[in-house]
N, C-alpha and C. Protein backbone atom coordinates (compact mmCIF):
# COMPACT_ATOMS: atom_id res chain seq x y z
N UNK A 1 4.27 -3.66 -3.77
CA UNK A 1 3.08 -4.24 -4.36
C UNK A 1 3.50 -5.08 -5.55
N UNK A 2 2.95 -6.12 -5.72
CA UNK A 2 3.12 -6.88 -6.86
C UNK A 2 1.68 -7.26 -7.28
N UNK A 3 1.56 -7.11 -8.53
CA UNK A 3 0.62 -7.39 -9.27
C UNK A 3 0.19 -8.95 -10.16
N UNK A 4 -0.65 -9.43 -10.36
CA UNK A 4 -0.83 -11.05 -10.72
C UNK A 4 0.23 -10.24 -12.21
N UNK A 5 0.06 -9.75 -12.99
CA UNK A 5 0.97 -10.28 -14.55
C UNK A 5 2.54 -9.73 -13.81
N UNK A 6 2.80 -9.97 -12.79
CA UNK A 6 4.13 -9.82 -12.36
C UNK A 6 5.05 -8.27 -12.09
N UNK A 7 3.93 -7.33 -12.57
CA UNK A 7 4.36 -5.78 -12.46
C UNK A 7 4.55 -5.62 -11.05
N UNK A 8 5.45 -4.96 -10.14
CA UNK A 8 5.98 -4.72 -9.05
C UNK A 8 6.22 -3.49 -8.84
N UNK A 9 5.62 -2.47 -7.91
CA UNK A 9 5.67 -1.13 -7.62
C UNK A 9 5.52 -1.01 -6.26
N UNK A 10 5.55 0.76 -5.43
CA UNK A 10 5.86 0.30 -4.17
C UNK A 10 4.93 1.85 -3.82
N UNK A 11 4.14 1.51 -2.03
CA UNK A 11 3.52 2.37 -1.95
C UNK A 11 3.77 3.29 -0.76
N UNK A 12 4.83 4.07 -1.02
CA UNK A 12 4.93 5.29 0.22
C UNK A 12 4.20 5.11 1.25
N UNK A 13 4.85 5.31 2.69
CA UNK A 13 4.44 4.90 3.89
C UNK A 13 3.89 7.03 4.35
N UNK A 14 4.80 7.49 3.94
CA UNK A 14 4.51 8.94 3.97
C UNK A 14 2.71 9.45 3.23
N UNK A 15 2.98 8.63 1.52
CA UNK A 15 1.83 9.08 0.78
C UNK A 15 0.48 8.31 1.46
N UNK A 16 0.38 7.97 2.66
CA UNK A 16 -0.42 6.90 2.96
C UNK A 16 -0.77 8.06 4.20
N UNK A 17 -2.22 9.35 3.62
CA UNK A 17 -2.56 10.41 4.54
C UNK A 17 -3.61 10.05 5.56
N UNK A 18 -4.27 9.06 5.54
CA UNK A 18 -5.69 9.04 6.57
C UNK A 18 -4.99 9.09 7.62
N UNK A 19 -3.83 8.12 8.00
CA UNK A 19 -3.02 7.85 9.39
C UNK A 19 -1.28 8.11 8.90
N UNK A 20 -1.02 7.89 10.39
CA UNK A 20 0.23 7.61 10.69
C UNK A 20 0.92 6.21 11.38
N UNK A 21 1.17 5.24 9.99
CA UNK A 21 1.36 4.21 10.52
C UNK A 21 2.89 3.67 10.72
N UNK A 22 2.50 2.48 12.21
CA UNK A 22 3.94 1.81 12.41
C UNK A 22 3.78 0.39 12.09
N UNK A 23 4.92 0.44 11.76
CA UNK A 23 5.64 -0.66 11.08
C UNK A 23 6.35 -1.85 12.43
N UNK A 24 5.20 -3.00 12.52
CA UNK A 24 5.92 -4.10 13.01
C UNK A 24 6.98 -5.31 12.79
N UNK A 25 7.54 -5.07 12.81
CA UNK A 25 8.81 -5.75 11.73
C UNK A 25 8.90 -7.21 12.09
N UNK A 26 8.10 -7.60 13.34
CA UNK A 26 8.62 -9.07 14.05
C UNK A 26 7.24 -9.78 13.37
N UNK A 27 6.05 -9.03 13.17
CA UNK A 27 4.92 -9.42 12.01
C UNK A 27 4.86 -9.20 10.71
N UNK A 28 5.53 -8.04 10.43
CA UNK A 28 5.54 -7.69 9.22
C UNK A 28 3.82 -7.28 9.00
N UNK A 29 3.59 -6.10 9.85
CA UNK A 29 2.01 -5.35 9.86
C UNK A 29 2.25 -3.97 10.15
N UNK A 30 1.23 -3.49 9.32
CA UNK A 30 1.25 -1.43 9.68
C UNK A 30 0.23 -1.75 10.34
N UNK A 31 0.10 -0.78 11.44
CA UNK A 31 -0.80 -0.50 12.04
C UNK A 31 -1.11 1.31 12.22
N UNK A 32 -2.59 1.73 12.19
CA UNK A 32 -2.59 3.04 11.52
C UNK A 32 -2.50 3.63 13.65
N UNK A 33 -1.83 4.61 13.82
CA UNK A 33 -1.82 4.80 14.98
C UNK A 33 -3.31 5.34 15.70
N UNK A 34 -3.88 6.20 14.97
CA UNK A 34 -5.36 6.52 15.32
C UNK A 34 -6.56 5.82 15.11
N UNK A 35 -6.57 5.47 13.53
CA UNK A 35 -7.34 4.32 13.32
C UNK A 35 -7.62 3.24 13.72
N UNK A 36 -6.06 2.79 13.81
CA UNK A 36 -5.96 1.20 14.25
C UNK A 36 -6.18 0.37 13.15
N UNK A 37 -6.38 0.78 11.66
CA UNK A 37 -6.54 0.35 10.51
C UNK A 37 -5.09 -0.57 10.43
N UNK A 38 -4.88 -2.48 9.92
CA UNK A 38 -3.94 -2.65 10.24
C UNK A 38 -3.69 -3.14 8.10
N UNK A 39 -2.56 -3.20 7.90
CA UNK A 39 -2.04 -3.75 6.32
C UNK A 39 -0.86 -4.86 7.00
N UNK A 40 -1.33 -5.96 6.52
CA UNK A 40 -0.28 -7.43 6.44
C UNK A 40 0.05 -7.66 5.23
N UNK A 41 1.36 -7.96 5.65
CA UNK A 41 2.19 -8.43 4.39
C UNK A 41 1.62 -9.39 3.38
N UNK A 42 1.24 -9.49 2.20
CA UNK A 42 0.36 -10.27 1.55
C UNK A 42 -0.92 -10.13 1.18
N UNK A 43 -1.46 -9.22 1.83
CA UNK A 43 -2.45 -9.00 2.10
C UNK A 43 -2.91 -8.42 0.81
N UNK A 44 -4.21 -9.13 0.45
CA UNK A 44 -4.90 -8.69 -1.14
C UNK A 44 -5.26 -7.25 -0.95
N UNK A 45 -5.26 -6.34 -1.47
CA UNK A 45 -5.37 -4.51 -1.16
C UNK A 45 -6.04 -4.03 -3.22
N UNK A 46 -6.92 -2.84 -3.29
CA UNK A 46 -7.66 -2.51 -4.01
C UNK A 46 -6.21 -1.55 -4.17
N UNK A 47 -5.49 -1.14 -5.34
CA UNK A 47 -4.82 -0.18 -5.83
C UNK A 47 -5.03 0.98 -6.54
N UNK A 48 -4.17 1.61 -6.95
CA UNK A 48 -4.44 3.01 -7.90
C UNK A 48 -3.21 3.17 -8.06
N UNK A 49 -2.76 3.53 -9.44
CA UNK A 49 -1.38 4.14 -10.06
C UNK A 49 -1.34 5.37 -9.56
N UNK A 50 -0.25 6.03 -8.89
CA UNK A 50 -0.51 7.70 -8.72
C UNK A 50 0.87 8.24 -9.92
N UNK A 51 1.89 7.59 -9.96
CA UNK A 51 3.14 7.60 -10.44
C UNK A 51 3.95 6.83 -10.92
N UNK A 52 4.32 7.16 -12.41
CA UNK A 52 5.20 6.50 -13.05
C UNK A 52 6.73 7.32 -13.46
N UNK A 53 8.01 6.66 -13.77
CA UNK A 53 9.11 7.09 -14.03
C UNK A 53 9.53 6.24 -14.86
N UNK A 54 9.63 6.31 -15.70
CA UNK A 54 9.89 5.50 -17.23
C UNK A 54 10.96 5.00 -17.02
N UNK A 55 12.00 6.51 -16.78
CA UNK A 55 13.73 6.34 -17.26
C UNK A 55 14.40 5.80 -15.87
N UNK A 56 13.39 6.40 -14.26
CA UNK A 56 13.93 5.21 -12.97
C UNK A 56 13.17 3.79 -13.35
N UNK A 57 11.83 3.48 -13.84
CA UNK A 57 11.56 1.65 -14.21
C UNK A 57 10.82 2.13 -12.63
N UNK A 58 10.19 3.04 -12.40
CA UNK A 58 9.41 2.84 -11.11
C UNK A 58 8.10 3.09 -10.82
N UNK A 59 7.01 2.56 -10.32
CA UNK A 59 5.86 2.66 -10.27
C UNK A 59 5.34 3.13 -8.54
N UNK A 60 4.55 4.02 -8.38
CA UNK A 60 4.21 4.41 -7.34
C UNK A 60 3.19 4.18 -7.56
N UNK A 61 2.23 3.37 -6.22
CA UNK A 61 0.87 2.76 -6.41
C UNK A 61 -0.01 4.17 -4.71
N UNK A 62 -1.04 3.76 -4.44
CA UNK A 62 -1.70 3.96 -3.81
C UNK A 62 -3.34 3.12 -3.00
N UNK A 63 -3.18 2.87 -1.98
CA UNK A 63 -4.11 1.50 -1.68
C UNK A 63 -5.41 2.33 -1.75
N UNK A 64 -6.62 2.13 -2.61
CA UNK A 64 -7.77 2.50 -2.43
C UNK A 64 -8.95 1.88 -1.70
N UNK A 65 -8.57 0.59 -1.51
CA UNK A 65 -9.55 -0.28 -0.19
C UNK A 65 -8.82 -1.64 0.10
N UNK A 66 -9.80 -2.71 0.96
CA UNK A 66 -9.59 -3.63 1.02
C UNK A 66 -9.87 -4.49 -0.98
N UNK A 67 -9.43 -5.90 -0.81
CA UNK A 67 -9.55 -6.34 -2.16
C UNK A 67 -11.67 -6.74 -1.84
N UNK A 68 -12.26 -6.42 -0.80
CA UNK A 68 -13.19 -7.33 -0.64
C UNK A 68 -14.15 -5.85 -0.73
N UNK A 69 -13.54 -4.68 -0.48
CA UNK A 69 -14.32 -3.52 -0.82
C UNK A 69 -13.74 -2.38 -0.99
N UNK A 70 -14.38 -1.89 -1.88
CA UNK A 70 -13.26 0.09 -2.29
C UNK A 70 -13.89 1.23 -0.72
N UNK A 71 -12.73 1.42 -0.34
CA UNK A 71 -13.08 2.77 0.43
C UNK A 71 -12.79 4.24 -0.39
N UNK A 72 -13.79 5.33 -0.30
CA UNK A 72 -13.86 6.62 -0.51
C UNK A 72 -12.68 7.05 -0.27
């Protein structure tokens, strides 16, 4: 994830519980296997901080909706 003031963090494919998604590498798209819920590379996404590590410089984010609406 990268953020507009340039902050860069990254969001676990594991911490990501509704589904179990795969990774198309020739699109560069998750697709959720039950859902069918899909995430593209670029793609504007609603965030949440879950985790920070000062002394690794690492940020763990979490997607809370699309950028066009928050999901529960």
């Amino acid at each position: 994830m990268e953020l507009p003031n340039t902050v860069e963090g990254m969001i676990r494919l594991a911490d990501m519980h509704d589904d179990y998604y795969i990774y198309d590498e020739e699109h560069y798209l998750l697709t959720g296997e039950h859902t069918k819920r899909t995430y593209k590379l670029g793609e504007a996404v609603v965030i949440r901080v879950e985790d920070t590590d000062k002394l690794m410089r690492t940020i763990n984010f979490s997607i809370v909706g699309r950028a066009n609406r928050i999901e529960e």
